[in-house]
Protein backbone atom coordinates (compact mmCIF):
# COMPACT_ATOMS: atom_id res chain seq x y z
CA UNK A 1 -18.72 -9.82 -8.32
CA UNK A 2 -16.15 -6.89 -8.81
CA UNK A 3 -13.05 -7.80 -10.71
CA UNK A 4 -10.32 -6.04 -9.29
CA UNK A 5 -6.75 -5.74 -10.72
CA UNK A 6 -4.69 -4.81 -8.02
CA UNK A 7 -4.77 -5.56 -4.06
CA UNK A 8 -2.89 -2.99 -2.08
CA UNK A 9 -1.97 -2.47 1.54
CA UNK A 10 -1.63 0.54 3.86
CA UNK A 11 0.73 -1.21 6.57
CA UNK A 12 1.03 0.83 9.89
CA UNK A 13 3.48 1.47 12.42
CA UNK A 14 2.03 3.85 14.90
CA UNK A 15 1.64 6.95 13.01
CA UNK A 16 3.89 6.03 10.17
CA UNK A 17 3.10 4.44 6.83
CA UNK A 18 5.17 2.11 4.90
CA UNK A 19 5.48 3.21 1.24
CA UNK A 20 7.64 0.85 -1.84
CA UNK A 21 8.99 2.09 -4.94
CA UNK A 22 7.98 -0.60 -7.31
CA UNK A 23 11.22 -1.51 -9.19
CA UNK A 24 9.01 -2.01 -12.38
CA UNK A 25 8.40 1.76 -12.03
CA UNK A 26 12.22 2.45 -11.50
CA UNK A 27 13.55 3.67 -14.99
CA UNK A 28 11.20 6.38 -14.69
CA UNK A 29 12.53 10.13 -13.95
CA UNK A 30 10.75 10.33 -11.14
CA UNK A 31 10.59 7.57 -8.50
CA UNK A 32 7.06 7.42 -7.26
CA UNK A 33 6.08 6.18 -3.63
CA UNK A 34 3.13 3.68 -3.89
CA UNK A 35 1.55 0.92 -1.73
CA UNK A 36 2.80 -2.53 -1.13
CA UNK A 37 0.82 -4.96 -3.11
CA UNK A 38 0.12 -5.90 -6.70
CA UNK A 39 -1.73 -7.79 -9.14
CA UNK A 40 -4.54 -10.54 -8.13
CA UNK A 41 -3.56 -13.73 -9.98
CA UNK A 42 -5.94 -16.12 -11.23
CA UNK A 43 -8.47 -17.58 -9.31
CA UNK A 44 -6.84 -15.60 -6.33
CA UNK A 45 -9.16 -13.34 -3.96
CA UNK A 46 -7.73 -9.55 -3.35
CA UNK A 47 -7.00 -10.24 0.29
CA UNK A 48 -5.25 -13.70 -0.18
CA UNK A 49 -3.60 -11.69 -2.85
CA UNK A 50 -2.36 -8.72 -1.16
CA UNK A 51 -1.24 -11.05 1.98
CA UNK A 52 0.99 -13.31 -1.42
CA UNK A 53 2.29 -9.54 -2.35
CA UNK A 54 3.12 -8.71 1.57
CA UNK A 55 5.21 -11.90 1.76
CA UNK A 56 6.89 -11.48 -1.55
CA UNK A 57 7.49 -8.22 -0.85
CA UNK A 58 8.64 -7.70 2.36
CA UNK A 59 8.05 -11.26 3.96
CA UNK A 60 5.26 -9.25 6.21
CA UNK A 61 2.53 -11.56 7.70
CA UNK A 62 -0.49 -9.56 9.17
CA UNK A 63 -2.72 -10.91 11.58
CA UNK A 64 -5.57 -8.26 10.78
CA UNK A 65 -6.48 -6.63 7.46
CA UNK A 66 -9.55 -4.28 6.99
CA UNK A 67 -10.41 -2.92 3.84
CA UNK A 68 -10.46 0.93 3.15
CA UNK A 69 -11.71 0.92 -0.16
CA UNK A 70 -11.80 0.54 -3.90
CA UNK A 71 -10.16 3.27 -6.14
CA UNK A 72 -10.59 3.62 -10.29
CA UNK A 73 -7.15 4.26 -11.39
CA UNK A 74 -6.21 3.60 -15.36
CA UNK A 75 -9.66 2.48 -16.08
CA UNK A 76 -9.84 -0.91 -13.58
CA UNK A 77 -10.39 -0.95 -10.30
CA UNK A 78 -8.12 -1.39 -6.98
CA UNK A 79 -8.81 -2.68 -3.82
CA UNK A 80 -7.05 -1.15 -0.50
CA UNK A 81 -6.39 -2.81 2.70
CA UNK A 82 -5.08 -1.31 5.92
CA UNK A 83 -2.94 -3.70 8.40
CA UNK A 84 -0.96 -2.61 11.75
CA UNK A 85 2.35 -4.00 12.95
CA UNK A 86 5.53 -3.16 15.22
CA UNK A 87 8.15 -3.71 13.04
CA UNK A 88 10.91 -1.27 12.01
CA UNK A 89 12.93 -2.39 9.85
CA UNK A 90 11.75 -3.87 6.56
CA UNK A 91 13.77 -6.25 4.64
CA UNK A 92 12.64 -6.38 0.87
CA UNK A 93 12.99 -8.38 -1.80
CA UNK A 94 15.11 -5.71 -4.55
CA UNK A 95 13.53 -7.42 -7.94
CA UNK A 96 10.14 -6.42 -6.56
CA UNK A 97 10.93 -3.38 -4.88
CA UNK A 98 13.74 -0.14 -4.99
CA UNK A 99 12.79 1.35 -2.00
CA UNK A 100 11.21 1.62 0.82
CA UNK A 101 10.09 3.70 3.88
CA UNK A 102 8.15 4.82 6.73
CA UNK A 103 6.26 7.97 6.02
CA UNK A 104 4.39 10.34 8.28
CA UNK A 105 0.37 11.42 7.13
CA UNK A 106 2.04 15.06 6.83
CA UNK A 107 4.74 13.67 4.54
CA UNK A 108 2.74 11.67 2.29
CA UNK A 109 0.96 14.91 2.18
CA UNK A 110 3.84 16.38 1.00
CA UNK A 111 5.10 13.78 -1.03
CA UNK A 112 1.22 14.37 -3.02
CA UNK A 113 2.05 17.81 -3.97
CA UNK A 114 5.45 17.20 -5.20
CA UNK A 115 3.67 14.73 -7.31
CA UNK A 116 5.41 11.76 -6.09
CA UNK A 117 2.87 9.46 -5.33
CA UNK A 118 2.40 6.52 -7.53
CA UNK A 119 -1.60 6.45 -8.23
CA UNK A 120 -2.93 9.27 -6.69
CA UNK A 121 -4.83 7.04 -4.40
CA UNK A 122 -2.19 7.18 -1.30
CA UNK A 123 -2.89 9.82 0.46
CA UNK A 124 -6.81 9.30 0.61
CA UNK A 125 -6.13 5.76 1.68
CA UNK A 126 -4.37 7.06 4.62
CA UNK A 127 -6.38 9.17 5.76
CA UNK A 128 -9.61 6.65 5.41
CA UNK A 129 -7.22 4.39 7.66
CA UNK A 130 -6.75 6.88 10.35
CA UNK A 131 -10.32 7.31 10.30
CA UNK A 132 -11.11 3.36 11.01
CA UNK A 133 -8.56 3.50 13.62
CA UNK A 134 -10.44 6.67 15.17
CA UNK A 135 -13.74 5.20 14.71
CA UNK A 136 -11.96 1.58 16.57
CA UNK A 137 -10.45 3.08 19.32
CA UNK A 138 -13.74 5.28 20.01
């Protein structure tokens, strides 16, 4: 069984993407936009633990997760999940999180080549999203 370290979430709102700016990650020049989610705890599974994060995070319950992949990123592995909903406004909790926001695929694009995404991961994560939802509504 793959050990993974982190559980992460794509949530959806039509065509916009809800990015977090970690606050562990806030004394850093550059804020980075990342994922909601985090770390698996103990004899947690990665999609009990990236619906914990959700609720932690941003009190989010989602009725529906599908998993977009697993991404290498500083030498362990992550696990992605995608998840619509209808909210728009996001309440956070501010010791987990400094930001947050809804992002178009073009502006996570550009957000990528400024170099202001978190892992690297994002924007390929989005885009294998859109593709499920293609593939779904097909």
């Amino acid at each position: 069984m793959t050990r993974y370290k982190t559980a992460r979430c794509i949530v959806q709102r039509q065509d916009h993407f809800l990015l977090a700016i970690h606050s562990r990650f806030f004394r850093r020049a550059h804020k980075k936009w990342g994922l909601l989610g985090g770390g698996i705890e103990w004899g947690e599974g990665p999609e009990e633990a990236v619906r914990r994060e959700l609720r932690e995070e941003i009190d989010l319950h989602l009725d529906t997760l599908q998993q977009v992949g697993v991404y290498d990123y500083k030498r362990a592995k992550h696990v992605v999940y995608h998840g619509q909903t209808d909210i728009r406004r996001v309440e956070f909790d501010e010791f987990e999180l400094v930001d947050v926001g809804w992002f178009t695929r073009q502006e996570i694009e550009r957000l990528g080549r400024e170099d202001r995404l978190h892992a690297g991961y994002e924007l390929d994560a989005v885009l294998r999203a859109e593709n499920m939802d293609r593939r779904a509504i097909a």
